[in-house]
Protein backbone atom coordinates (compact mmCIF):
# COMPACT_ATOMS: atom_id res chain seq x y z
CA UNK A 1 39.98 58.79 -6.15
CA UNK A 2 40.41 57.03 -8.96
CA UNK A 3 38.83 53.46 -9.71
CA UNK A 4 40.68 50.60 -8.92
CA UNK A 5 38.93 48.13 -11.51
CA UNK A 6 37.61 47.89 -15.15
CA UNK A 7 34.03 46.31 -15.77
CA UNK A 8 34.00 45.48 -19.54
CA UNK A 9 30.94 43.96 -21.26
CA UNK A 10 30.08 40.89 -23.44
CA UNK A 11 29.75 42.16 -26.97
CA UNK A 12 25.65 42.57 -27.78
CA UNK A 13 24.78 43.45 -24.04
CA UNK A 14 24.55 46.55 -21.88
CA UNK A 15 21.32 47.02 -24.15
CA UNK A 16 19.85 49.02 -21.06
CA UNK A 17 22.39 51.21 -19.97
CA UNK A 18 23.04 51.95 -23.99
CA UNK A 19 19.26 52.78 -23.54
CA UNK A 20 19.37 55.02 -20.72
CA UNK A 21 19.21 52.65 -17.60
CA UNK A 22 21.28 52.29 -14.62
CA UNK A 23 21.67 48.46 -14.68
CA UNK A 24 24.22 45.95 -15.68
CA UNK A 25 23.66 41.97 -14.37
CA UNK A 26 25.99 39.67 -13.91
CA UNK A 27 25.67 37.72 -17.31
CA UNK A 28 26.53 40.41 -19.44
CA UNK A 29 29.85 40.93 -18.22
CA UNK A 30 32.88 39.59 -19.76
CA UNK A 31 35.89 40.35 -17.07
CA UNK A 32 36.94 42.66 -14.30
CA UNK A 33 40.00 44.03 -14.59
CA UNK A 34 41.63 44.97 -11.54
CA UNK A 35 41.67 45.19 -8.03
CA UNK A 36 37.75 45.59 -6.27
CA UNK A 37 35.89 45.19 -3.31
CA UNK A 38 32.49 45.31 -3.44
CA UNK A 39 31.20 48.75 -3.39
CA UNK A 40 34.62 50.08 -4.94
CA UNK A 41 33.30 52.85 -7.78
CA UNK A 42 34.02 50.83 -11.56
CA UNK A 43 34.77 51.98 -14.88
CA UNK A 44 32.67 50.24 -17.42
CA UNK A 45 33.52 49.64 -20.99
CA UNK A 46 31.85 48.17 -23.89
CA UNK A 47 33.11 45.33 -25.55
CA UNK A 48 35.60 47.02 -27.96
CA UNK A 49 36.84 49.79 -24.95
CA UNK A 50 33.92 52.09 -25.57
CA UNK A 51 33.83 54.31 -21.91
CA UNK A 52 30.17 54.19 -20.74
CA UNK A 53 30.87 55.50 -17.42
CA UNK A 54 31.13 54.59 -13.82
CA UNK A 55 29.22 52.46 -11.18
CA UNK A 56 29.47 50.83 -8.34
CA UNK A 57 30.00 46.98 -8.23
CA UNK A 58 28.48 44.43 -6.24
CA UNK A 59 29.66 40.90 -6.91
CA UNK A 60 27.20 39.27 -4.56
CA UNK A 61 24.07 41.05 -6.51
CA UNK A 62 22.41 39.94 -10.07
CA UNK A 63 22.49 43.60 -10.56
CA UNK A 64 26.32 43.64 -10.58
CA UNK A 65 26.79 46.75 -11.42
CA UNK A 66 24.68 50.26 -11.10
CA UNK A 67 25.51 53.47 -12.87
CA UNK A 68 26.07 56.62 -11.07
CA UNK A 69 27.14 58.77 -14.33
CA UNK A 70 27.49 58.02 -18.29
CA UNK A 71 31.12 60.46 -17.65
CA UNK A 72 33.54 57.91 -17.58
CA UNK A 73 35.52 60.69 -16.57
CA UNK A 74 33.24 62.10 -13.67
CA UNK A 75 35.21 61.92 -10.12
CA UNK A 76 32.83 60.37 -7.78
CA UNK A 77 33.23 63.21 -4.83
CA UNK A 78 31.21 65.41 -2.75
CA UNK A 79 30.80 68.01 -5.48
CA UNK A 80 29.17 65.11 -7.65
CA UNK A 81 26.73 64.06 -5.08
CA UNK A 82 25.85 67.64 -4.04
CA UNK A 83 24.99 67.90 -7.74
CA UNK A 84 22.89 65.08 -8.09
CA UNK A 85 21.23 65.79 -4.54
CA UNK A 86 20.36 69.51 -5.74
CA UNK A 87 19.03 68.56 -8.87
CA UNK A 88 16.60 66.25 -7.30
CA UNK A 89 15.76 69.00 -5.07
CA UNK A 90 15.29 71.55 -7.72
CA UNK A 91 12.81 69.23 -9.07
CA UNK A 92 10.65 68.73 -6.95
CA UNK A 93 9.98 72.39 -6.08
CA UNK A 94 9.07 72.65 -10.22
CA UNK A 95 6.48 69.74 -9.72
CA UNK A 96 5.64 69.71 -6.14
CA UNK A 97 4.17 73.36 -4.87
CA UNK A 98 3.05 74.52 -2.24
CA UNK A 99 1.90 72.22 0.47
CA UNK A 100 3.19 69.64 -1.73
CA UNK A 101 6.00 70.01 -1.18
CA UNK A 102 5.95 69.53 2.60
CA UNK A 103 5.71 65.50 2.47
CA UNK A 104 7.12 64.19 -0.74
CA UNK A 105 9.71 61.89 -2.18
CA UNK A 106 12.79 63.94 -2.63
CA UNK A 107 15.25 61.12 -3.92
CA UNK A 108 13.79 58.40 -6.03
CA UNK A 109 16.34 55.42 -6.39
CA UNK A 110 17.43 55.03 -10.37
CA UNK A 111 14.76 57.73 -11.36
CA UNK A 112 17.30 60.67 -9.73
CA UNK A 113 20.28 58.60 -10.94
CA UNK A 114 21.15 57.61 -6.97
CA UNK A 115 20.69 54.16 -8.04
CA UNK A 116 18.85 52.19 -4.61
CA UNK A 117 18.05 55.56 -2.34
CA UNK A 118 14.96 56.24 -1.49
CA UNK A 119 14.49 59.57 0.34
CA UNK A 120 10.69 60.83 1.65
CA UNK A 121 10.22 64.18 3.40
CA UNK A 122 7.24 64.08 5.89
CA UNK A 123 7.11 67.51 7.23
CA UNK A 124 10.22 67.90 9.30
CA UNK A 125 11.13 64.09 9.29
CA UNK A 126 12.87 62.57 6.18
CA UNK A 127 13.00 58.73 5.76
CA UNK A 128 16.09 56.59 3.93
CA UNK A 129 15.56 53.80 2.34
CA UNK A 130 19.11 52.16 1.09
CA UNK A 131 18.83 48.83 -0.84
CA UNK A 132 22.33 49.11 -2.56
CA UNK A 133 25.97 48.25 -0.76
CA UNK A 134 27.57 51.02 -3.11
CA UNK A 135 24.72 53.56 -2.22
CA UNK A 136 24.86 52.53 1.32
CA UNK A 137 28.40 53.96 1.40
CA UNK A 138 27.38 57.21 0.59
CA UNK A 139 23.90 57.51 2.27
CA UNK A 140 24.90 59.43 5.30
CA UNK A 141 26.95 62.29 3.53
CA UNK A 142 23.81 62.35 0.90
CA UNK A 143 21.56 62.96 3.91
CA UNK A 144 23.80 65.88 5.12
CA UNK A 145 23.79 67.62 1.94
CA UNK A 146 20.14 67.39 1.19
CA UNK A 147 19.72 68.60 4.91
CA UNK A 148 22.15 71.57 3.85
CA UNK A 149 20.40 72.46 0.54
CA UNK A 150 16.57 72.42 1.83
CA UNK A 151 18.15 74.60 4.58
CA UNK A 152 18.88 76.60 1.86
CA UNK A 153 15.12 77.42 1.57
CA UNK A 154 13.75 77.39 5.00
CA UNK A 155 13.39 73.52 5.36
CA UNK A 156 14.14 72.52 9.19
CA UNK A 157 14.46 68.69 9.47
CA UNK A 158 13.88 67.82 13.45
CA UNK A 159 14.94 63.96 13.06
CA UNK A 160 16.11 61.40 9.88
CA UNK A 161 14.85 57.86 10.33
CA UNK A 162 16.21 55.07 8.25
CA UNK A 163 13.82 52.10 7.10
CA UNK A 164 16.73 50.22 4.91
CA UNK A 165 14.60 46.80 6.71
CA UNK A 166 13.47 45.33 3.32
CA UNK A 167 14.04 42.00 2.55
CA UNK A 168 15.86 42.92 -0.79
CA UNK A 169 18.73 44.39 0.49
CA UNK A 170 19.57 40.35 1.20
CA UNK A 171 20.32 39.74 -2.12
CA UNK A 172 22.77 42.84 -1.77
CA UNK A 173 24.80 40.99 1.04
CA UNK A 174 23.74 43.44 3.56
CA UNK A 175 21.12 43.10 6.54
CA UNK A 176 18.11 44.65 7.11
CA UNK A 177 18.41 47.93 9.17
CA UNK A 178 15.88 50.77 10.75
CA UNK A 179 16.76 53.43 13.60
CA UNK A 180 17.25 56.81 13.98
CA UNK A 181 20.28 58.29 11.81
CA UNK A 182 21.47 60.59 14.13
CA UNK A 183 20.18 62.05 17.71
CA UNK A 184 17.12 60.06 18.73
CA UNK A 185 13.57 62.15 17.73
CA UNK A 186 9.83 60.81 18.15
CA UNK A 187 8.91 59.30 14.63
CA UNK A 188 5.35 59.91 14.83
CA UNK A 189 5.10 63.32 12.75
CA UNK A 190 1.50 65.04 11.26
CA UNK A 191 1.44 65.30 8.11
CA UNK A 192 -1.20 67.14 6.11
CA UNK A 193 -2.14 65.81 2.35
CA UNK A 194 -5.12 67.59 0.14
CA UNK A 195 -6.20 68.93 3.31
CA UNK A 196 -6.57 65.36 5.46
CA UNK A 197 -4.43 65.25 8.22
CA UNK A 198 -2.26 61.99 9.00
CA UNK A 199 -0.31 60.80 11.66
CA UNK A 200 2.73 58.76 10.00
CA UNK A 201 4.59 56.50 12.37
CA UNK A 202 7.64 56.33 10.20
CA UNK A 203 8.83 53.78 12.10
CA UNK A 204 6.02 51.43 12.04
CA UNK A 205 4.34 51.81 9.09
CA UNK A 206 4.57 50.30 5.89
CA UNK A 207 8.00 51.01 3.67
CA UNK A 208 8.61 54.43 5.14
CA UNK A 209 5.43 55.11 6.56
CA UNK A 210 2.88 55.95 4.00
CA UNK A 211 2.57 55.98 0.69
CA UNK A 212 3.26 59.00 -0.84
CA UNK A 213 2.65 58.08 -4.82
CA UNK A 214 -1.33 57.82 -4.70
CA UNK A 215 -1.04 61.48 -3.53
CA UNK A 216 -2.66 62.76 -6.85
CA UNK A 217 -4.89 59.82 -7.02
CA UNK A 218 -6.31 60.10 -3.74
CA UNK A 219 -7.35 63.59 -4.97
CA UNK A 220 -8.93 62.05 -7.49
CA UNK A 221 -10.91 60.45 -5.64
CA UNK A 222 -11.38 63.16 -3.62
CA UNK A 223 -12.70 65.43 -6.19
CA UNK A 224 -14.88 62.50 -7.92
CA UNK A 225 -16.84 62.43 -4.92
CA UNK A 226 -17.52 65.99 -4.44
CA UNK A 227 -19.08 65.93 -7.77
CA UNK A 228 -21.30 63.25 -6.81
CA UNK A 229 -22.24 65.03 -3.76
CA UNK A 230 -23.38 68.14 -5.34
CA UNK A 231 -26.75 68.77 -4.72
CA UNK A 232 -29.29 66.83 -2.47
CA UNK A 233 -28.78 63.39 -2.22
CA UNK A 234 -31.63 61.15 -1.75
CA UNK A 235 -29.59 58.08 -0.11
CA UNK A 236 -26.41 58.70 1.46
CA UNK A 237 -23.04 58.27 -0.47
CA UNK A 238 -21.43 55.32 0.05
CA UNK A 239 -17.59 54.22 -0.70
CA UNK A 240 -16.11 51.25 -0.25
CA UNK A 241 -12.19 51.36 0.25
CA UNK A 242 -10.12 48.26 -0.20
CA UNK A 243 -6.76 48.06 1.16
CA UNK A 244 -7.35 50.92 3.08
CA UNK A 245 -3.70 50.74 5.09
CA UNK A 246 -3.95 54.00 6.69
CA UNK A 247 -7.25 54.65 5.76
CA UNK A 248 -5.96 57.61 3.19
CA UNK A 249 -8.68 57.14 0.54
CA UNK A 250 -11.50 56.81 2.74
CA UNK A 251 -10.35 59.94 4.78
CA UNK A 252 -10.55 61.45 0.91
CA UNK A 253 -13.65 60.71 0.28
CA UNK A 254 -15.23 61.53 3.70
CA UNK A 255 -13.44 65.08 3.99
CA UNK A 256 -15.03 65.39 0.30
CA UNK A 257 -18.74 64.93 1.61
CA UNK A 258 -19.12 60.71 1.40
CA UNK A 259 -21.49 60.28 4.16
CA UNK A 260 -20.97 56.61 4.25
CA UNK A 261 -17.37 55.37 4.20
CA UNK A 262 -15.87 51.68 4.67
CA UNK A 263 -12.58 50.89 4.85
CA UNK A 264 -10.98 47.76 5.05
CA UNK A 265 -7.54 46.27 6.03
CA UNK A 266 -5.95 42.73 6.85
CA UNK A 267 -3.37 44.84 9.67
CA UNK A 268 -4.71 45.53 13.28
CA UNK A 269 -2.05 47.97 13.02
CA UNK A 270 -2.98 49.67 9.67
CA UNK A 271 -6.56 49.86 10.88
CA UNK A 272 -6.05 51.21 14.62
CA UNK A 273 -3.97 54.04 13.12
CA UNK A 274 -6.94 54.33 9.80
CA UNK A 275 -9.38 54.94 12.75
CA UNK A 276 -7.06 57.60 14.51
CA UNK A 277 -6.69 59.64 11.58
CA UNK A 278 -10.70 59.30 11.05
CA UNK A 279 -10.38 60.94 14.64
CA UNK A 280 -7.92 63.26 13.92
CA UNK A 281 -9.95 64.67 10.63
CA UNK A 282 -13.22 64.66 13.14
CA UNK A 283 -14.65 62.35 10.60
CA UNK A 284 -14.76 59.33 13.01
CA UNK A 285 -19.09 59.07 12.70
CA UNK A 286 -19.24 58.77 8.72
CA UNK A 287 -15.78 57.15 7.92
CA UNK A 288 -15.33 53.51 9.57
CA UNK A 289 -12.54 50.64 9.18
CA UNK A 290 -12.78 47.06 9.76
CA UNK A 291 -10.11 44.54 10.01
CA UNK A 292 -10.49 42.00 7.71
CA UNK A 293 -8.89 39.88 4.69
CA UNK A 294 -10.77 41.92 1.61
CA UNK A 295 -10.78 38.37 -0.46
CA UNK A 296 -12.71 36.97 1.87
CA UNK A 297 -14.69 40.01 3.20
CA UNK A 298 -16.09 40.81 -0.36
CA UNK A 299 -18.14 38.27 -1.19
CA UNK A 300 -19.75 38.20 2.21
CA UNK A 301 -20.99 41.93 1.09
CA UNK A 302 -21.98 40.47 -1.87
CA UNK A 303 -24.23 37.71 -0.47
CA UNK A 304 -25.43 40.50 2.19
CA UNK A 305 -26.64 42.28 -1.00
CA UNK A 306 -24.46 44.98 -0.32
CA UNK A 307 -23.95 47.67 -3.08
CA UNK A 308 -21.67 50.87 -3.15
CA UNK A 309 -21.85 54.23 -5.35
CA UNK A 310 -17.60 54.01 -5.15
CA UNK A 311 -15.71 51.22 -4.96
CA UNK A 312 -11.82 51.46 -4.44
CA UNK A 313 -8.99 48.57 -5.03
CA UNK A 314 -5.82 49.51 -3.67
CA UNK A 315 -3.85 46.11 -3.24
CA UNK A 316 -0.40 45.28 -2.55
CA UNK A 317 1.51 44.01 -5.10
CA UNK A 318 0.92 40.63 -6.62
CA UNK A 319 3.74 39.72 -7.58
CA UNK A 320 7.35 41.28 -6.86
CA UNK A 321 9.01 38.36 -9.85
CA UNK A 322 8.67 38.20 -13.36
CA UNK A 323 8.23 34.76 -12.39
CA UNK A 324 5.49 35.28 -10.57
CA UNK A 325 3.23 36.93 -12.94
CA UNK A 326 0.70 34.26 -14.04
CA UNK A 327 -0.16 33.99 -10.36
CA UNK A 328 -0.51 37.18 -10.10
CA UNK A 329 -3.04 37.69 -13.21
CA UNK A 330 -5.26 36.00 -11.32
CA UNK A 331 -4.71 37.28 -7.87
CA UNK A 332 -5.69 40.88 -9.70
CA UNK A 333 -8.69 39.09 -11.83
CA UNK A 334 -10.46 38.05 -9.11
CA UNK A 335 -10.14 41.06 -7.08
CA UNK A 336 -11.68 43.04 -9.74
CA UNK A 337 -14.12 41.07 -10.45
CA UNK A 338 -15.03 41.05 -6.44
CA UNK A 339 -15.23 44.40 -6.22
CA UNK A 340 -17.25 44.94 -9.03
CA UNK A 341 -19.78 43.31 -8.43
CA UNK A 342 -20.31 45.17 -5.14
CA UNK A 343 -20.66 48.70 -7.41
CA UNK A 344 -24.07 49.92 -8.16
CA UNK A 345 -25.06 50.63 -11.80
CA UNK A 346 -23.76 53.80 -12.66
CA UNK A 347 -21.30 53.89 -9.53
CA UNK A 348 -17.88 54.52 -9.67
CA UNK A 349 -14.78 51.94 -9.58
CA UNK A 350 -11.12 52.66 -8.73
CA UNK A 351 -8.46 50.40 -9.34
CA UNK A 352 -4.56 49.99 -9.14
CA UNK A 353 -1.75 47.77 -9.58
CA UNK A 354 1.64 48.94 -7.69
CA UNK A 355 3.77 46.18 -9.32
CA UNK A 356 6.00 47.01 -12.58
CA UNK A 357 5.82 43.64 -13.81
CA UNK A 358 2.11 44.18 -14.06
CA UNK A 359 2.76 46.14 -17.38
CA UNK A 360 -0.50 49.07 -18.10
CA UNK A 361 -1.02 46.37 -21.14
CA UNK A 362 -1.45 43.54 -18.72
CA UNK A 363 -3.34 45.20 -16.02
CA UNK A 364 -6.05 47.04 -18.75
CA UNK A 365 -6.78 43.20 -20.44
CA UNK A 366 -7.30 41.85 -17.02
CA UNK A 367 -9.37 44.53 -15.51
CA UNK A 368 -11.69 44.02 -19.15
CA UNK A 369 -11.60 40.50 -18.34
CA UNK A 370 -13.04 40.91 -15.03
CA UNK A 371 -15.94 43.39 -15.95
CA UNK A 372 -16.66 40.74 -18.39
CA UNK A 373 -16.78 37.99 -16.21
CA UNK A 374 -19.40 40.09 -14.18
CA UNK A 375 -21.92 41.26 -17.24
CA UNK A 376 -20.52 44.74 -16.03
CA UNK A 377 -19.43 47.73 -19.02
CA UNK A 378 -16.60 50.34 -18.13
CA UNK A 379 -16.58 53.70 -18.80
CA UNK A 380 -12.96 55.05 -18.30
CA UNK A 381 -12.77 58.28 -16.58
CA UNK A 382 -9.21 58.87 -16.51
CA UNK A 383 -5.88 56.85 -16.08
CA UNK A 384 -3.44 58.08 -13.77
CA UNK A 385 -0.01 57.19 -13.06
CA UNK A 386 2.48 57.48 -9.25
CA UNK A 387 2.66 61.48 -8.68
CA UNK A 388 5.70 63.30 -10.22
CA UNK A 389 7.63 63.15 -7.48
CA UNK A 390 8.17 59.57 -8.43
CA UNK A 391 9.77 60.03 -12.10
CA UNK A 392 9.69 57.77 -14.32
CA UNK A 393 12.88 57.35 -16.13
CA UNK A 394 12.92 55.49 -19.20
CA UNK A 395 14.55 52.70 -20.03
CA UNK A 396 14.52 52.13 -16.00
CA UNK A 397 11.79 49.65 -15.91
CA UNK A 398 11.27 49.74 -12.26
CA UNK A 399 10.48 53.20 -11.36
CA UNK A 400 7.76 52.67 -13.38
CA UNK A 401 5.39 50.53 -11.40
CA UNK A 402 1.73 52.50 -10.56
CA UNK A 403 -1.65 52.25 -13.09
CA UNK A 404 -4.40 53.58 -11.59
CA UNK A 405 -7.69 53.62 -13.21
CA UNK A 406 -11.02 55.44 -13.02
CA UNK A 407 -14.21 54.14 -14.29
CA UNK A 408 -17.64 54.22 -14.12
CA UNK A 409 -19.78 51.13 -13.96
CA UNK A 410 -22.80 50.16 -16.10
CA UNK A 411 -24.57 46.76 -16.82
CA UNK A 412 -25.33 45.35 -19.32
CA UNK A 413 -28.42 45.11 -20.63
């Protein structure tokens, strides 16, 4: 079908879509032409008639308008989606082998050019995530054909579960949402990651159940500690695991040979299903969790004269607003400088920011600021970034969002 409506821009703007991203706000467009509803498909031109391709609109958003293709020709039909669907597909078999592949992201928002669809495989369960009215139009018959293609090769999904219950969607005009898409399936699945097992409750847990970006990080980890456990050890390892949620680092570093694993969370929820999975691992007498509020727990460890060989930060975000920032400079300077003080000298220290307004330039001077602070030197190990299954498009600000750094700690002297 063709669209119904024009979009055409102020002259000077559509600097990101002219860059490679998906978005166009509301103040940097000059008129609709047209008849529209919102969630009709658009044409959008540049100022002087220029054709840079079609979207869907959304009157009621800031983010009026998000691009689907820069083919201002391109029919918006099945044949398009089943292209876009396979692609993202074909993708993630090139970066994702193996048992990698078995509980990934599959669709990734703007990053797969599905602008606001989130897809994650866990096993035989995938999880939806819509956060756009446009996208939300097309979700179901994108689910079908991503069924059909992983069919394709061998992929049996049991069950699809949508989590489309964050608070953004709001701003999109549309209400939170979670329930089974389709016949009615358990939503508790086993998943295995870098050889830990995990029980996801995809209808529970956080987002759409667990956090599949800090894959490659909690191997990391993982790895890191099976270095330092080479060999005899005269005290026992000890890690320290902040943020824990599901208890997926600690589990890391206790199938990797830490003999002496905290883990702490703020959710009764988060922690009850940490300790299962400690269970489910048979790691249950050298991996432990505690609820507790980490800003407040840490310096109590601290004063108890408490000291770790690893010591992991994995908070929520700080800040979700470029508004927000300054509040959350210090939200992330404090933590730091909490947890390292609880390292010993020559211990390692993990830390992470999951917020893409907390740029890598932001999050590096604050994490120096904090050693600082603390009379403590860093020796970078490594920097790491979300796994590939979460691309990073550029130009599309947002799907860039995880830092994750390795260090080890020394003091001064």
């Amino acid at each position: 079908m063709e669209p119904k409506a024009v979009v055409n821009l102020r002259k000077g703007e559509g600097r990101t879509i002219k860059a490679g991203g998906l978005w166009i706000f509301d103040n940097e467009i000059e008129s609709v032409m047209g008849s529209v509803e919102d969630g009709d498909i658009v044409i959008v031109r540049d100022f002087d008639g220029y054709p840079m391709g079609r979207g869907f609109i959304n009157r009621k958003s800031k983010i009026t308008v998000r691009m689907l293709t820069r083919d201002a020709e391109q029919d918006i039909n099945e044949a398009f989606l089943r292209m876009r669907v396979k692609n993202a597909w074909e993708y993630r078999k090139a970066v994702m082998q193996g048992d990698d592949l078995t509980c990934c992201r599959v669709i990734f928002g703007e990053a797969d050019f599905l602008p606001g669809l989130v897809i994650d495989r866990f096993s035989d369960v995938l999880v939806v995530e819509s956060l756009a009215l446009g996208i939300d139009l097309y979700k179901e018959q994108i689910v079908d054909l991503l069924k059909e293609i992983m069919a394709q090769d061998g992929v049996k999904i049991r069950g699809v579960y949508e989590r489309s219950d964050a608070k953004v969607r709001k701003k999109e005009g549309l209400a939170p949402y979670k329930g089974c898409l389709g016949a009615e399936f358990d939503p508790v699945v086993e998943i295995v990651e870098n050889g830990v097992h995990y029980k996801v409750d995809v209808a529970n847990g956080q987002k759409t159940g667990f956090f599949l970006d800090q894959k490659y990080n909690r191997l990391a980890m993982q790895r890191l500690v099976k270095g330092l456990t080479r060999g005899e050890q005269e005290t026992p390892l000890r890690v320290l695991d902040c943020f824990t949620h599901m208890g997926t680092f600690a589990l890391n570093c206790g199938y990797a040979g830490a003999s002496d694993v905290l883990g702490l969370d703020i959710s009764e929820f988060a922690v009850e299903q940490a300790r299962e999975n400690a269970k489910l691992n048979h790691l249950e007498k050298t991996v432990h969790f505690k609820e507790a509020n980490v800003l407040d727990e840490l310096p109590k460890l601290a004063e108890a004269g408490e000291q770790f060989d690893v010591v992991i930060l994995d908070p929520p975000a700080f800040t979700k607003s470029r508004e927000a920032t300054k509040n959350a400079i210090k939200g992330y300077r404090e933590i730091n400088r909490k947890g390292l003080q609880l390292v010993k000298n020559g211990g390692y220290f993990a830390t992470c920011s999951c917020s893409h307004f907390m740029t890598q330039e932001l999050f590096t001077k604050v994490i120096g600021q904090a050693a600082t602070s603390v009379h403590k030197r860093l020796r970078q190990v490594e920097f790491r970034q979300q796994a590939p299954d979460h691309p990073i498009l550029w130009a599309a600000d947002e799907s860039y969002y995880l830092k994750f750094y390795i260090f080890q700690v020394v003091a001064e002297r």
